[in-house]
C-alpha atoms as a PDB file:
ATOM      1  CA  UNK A   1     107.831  95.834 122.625  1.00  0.00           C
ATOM      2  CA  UNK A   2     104.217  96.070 120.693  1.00  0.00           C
ATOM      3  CA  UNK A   3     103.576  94.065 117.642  1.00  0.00           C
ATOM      4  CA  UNK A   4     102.052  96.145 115.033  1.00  0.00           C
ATOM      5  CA  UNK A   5     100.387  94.291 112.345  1.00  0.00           C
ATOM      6  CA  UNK A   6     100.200  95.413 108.599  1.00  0.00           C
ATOM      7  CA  UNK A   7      96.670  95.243 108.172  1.00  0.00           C
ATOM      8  CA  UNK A   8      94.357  95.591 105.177  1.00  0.00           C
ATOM      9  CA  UNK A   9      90.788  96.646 106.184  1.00  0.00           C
ATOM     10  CA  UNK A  10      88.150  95.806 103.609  1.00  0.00           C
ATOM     11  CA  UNK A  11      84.415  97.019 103.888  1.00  0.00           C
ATOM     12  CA  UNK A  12      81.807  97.993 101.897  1.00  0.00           C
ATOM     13  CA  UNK A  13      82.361 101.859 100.616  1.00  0.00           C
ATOM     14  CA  UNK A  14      79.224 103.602 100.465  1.00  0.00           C
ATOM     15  CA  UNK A  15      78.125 102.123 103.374  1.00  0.00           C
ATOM     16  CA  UNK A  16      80.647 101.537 105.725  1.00  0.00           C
ATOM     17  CA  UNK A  17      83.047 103.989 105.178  1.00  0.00           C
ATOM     18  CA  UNK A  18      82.507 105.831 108.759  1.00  0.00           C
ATOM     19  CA  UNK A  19      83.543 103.026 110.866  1.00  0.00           C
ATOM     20  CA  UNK A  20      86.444 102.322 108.400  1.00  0.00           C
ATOM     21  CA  UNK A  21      87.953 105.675 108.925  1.00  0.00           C
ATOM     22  CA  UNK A  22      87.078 105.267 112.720  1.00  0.00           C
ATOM     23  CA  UNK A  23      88.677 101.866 112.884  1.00  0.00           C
ATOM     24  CA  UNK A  24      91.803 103.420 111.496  1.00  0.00           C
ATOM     25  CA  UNK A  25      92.067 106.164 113.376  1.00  0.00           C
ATOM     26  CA  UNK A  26      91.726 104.376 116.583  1.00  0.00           C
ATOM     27  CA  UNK A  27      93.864 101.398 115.812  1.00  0.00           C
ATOM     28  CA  UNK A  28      96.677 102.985 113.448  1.00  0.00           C
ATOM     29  CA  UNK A  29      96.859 106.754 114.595  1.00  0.00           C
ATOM     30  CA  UNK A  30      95.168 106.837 118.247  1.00  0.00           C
ATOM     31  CA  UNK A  31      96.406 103.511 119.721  1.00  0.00           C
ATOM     32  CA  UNK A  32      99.172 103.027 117.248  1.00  0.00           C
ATOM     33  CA  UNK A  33      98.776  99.040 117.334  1.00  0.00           C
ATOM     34  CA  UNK A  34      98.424  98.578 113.326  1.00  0.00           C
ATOM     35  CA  UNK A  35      99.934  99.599 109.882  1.00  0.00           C
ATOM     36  CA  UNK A  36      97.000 100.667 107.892  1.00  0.00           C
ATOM     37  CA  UNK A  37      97.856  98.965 104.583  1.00  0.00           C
ATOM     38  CA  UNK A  38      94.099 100.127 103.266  1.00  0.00           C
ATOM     39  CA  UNK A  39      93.393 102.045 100.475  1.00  0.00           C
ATOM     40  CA  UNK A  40      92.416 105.470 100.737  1.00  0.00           C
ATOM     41  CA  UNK A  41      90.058 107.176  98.416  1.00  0.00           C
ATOM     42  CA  UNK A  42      91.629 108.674  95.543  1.00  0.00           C
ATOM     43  CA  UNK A  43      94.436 106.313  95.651  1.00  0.00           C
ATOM     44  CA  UNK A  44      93.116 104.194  92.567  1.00  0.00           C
ATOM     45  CA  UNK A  45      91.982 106.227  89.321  1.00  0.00           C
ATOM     46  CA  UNK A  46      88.311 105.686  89.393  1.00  0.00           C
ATOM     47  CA  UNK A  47      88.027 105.377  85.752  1.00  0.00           C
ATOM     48  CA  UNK A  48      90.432 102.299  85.561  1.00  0.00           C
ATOM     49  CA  UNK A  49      89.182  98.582  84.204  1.00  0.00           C
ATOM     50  CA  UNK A  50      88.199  96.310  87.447  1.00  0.00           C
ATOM     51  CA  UNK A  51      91.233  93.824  86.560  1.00  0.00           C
ATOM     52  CA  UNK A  52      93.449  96.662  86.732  1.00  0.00           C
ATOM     53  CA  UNK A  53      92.112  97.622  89.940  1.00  0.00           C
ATOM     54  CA  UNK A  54      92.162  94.238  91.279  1.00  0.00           C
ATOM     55  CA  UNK A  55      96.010  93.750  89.936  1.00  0.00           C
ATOM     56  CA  UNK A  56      96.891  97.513  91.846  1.00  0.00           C
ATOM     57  CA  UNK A  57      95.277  96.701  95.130  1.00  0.00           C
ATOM     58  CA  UNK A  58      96.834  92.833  95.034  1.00  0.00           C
ATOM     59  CA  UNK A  59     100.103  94.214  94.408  1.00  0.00           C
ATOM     60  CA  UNK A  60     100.210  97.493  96.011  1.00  0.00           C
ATOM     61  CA  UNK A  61      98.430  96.896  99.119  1.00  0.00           C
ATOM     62  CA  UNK A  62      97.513  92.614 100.006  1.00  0.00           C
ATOM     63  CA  UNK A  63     100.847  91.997  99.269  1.00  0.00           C
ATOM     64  CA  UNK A  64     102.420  94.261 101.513  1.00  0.00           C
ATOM     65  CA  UNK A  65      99.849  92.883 104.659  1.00  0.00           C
ATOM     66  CA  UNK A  66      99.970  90.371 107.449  1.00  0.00           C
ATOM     67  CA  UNK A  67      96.007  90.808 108.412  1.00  0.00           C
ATOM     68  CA  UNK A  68      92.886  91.495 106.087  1.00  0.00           C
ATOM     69  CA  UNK A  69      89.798  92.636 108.676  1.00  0.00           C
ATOM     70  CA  UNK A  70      86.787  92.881 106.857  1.00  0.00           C
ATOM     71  CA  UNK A  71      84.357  95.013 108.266  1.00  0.00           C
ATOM     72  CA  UNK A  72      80.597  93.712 107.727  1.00  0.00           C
ATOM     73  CA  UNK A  73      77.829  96.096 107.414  1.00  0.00           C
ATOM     74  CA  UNK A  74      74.722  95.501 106.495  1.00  0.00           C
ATOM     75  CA  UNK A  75      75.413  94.956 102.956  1.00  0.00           C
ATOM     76  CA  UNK A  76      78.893  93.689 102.825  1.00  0.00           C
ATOM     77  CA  UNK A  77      78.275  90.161 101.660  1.00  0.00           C
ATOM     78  CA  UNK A  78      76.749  91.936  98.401  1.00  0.00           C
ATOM     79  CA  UNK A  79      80.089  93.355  97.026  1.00  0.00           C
ATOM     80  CA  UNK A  80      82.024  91.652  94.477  1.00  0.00           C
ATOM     81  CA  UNK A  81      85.278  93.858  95.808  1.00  0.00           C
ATOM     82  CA  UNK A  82      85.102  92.412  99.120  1.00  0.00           C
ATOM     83  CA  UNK A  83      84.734  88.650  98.357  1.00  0.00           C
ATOM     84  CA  UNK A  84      87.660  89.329  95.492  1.00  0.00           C
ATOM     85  CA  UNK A  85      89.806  90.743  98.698  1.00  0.00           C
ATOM     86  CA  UNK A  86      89.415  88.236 100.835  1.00  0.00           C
ATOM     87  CA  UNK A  87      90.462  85.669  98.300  1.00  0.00           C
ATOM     88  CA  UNK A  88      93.238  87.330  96.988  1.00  0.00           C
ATOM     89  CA  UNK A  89      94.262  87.641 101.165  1.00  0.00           C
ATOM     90  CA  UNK A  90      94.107  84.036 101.692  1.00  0.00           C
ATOM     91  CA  UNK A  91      95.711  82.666  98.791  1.00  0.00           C
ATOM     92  CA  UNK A  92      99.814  82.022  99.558  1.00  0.00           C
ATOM     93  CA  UNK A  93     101.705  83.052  96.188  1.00  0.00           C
ATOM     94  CA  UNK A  94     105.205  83.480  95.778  1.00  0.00           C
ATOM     95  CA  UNK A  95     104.475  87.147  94.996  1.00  0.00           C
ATOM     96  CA  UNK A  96     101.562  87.255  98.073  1.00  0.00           C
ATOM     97  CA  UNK A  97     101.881  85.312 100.866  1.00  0.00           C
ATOM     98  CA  UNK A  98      98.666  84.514 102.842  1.00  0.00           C
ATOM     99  CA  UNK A  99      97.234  87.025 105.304  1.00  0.00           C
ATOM    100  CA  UNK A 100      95.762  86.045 108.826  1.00  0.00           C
ATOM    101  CA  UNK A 101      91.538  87.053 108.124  1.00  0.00           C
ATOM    102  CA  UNK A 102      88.802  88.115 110.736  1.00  0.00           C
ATOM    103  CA  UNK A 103      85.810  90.158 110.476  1.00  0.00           C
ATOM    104  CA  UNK A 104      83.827  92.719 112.511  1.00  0.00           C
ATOM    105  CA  UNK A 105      80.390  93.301 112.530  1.00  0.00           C
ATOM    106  CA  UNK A 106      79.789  96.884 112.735  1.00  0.00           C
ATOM    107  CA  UNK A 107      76.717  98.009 114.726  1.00  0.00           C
ATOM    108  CA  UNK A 108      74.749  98.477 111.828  1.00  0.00           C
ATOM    109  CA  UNK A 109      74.718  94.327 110.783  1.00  0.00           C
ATOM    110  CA  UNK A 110      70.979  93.038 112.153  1.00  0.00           C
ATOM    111  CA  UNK A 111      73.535  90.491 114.387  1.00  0.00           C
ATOM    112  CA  UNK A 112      75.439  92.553 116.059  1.00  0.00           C
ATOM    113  CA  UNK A 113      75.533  92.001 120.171  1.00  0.00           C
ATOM    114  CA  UNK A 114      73.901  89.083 119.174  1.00  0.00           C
ATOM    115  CA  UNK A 115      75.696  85.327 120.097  1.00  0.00           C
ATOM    116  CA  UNK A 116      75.508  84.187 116.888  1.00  0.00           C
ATOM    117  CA  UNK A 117      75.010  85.225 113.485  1.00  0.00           C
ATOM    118  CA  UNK A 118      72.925  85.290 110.658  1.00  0.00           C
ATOM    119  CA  UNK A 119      75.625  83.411 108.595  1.00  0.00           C
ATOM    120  CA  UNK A 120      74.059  84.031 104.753  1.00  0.00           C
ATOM    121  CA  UNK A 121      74.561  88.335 105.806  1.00  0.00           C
ATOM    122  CA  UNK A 122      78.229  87.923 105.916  1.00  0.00           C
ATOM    123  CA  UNK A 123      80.120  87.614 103.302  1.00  0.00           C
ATOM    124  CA  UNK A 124      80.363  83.795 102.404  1.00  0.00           C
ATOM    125  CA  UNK A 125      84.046  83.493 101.972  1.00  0.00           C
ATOM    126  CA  UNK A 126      84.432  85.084 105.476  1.00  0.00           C
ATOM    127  CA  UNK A 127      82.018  82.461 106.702  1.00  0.00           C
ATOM    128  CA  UNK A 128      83.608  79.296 105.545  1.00  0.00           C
ATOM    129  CA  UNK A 129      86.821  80.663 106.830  1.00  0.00           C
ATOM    130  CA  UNK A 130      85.594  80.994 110.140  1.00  0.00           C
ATOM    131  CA  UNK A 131      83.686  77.209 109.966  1.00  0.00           C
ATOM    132  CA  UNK A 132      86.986  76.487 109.091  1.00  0.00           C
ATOM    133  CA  UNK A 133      88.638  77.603 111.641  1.00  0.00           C
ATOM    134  CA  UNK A 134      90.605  79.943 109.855  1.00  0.00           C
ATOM    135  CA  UNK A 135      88.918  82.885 110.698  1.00  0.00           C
ATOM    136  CA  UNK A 136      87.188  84.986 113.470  1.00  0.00           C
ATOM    137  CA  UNK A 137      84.250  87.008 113.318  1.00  0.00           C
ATOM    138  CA  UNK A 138      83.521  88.878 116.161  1.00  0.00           C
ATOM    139  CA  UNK A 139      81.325  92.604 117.650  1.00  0.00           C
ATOM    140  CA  UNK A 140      82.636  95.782 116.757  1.00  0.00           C
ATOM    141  CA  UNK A 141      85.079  96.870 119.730  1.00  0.00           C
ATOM    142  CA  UNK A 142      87.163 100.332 120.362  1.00  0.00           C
ATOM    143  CA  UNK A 143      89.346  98.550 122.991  1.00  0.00           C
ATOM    144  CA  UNK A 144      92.887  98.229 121.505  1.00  0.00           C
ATOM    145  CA  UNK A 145      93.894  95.232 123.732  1.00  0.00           C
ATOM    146  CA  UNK A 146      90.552  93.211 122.282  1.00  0.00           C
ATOM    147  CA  UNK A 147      91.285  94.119 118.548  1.00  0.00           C
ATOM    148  CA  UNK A 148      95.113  93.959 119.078  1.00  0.00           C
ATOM    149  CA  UNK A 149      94.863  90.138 120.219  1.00  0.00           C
ATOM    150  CA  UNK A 150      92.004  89.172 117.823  1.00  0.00           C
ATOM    151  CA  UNK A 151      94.493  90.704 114.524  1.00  0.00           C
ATOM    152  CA  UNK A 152      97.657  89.115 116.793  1.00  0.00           C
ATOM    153  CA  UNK A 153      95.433  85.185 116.378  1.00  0.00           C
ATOM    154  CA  UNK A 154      94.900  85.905 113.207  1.00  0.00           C
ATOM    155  CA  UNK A 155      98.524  86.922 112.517  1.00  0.00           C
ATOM    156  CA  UNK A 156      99.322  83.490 114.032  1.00  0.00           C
ATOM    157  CA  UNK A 157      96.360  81.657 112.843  1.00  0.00           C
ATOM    158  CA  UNK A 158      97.449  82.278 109.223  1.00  0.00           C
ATOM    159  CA  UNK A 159      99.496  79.016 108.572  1.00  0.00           C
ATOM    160  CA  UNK A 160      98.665  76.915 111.091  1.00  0.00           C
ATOM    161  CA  UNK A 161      94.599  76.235 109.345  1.00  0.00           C
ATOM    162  CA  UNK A 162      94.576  75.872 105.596  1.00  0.00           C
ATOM    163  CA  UNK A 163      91.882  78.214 104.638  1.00  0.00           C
ATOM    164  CA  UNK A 164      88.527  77.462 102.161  1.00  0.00           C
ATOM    165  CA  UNK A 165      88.906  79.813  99.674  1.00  0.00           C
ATOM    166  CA  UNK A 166      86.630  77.143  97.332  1.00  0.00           C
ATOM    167  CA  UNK A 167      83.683  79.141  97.057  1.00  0.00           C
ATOM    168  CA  UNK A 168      82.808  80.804  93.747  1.00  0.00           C
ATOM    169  CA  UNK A 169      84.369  83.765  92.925  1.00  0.00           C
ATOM    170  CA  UNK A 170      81.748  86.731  92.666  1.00  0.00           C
ATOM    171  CA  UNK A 171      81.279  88.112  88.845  1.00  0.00           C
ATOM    172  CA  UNK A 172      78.978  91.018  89.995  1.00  0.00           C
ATOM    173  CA  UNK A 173      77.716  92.465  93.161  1.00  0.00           C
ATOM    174  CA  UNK A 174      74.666  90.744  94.784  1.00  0.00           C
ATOM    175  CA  UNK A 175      71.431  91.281  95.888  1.00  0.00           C
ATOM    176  CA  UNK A 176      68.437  90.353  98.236  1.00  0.00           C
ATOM    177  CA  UNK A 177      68.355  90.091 101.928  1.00  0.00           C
ATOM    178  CA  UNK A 178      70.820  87.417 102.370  1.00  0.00           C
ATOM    179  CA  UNK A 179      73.461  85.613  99.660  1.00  0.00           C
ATOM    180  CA  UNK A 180      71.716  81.931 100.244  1.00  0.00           C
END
């Protein structure tokens, strides 16, 4: 019997939305190995105040997921959305327990098919979390057997490593070439 994962997928929007979609439906409607637990556009009133934004996607969508995979783009690191979703993901609440975390680069990000990584272009949150051990960051893949076991050890990864979720919370989005 296959495991399927409630996974929240967090990216950058105007960016990254392509390979989002994609990701989604290879892995939730094609190979049928995740829940998407993402949210789609035009689920969230765009004219809403950020905390109640923050509080809807928290309750209505972390809450409900096993796995956040943040997708990183070129430009991910710079969004204040995506470093607020993976904190909220690896904080354990009564309300929220904590979500396994691992992130993709997308073939867009300047490391990607690379062995390493330019650390200060991912988000840093994602970063600590994977010198940490917590997390995983690996190359954009379409085989369901790869992603399914890298969202399956971070499933299992998720309370066995106490995650750093000490850096500071982003106020606004950033900018430059890199976030250090």
């Amino acid at each position: 019997m296959k495991v399927r994962h409630k996974v929240f997928i967090s990216y950058h929007h105007y960016n990254d939305q392509f390979y989002r979609d994609l990701f989604e439906r290879l892995f939730a409607v094609y190979y049928d190995i995740i829940v998407s637990k993402s949210v789609q556009i035009g689920d969230i009133e765009s004219n809403l105040l950020v905390n109640t934004v923050r509080q809807k996607i928290r309750d209505e969508y972390l809450g409900d997921s096993t796995v956040t995979v943040v997708l990183v783009g070129t430009e991910t690191w710079k969004r204040k959305h995506v470093d607020w979703e993976i904190s909220s993901s690896i904080r354990n609440t009564s309300n929220n327990p904590r979500s396994g975390l691992l992130g993709i680069l997308l073939p867009t990000h300047e490391s990607y098919q690379n062995k390493t990584y330019n650390e200060y272009t991912v988000p840093p949150r994602l970063c600590h979390n994977q010198k940490c051990g917590f997390a995983n960051i690996y190359n954009w893949n379409e085989d369901p057997n790869i992603v399914g076991n890298w969202i399956n050890l971070a499933f299992h990864n998720r309370f066995k490593v106490e995650p750093d979720n000490s850096y500071p919370n982003y106020v606004n989005n950033r900018s430059g070439e890199r976030w250090y």
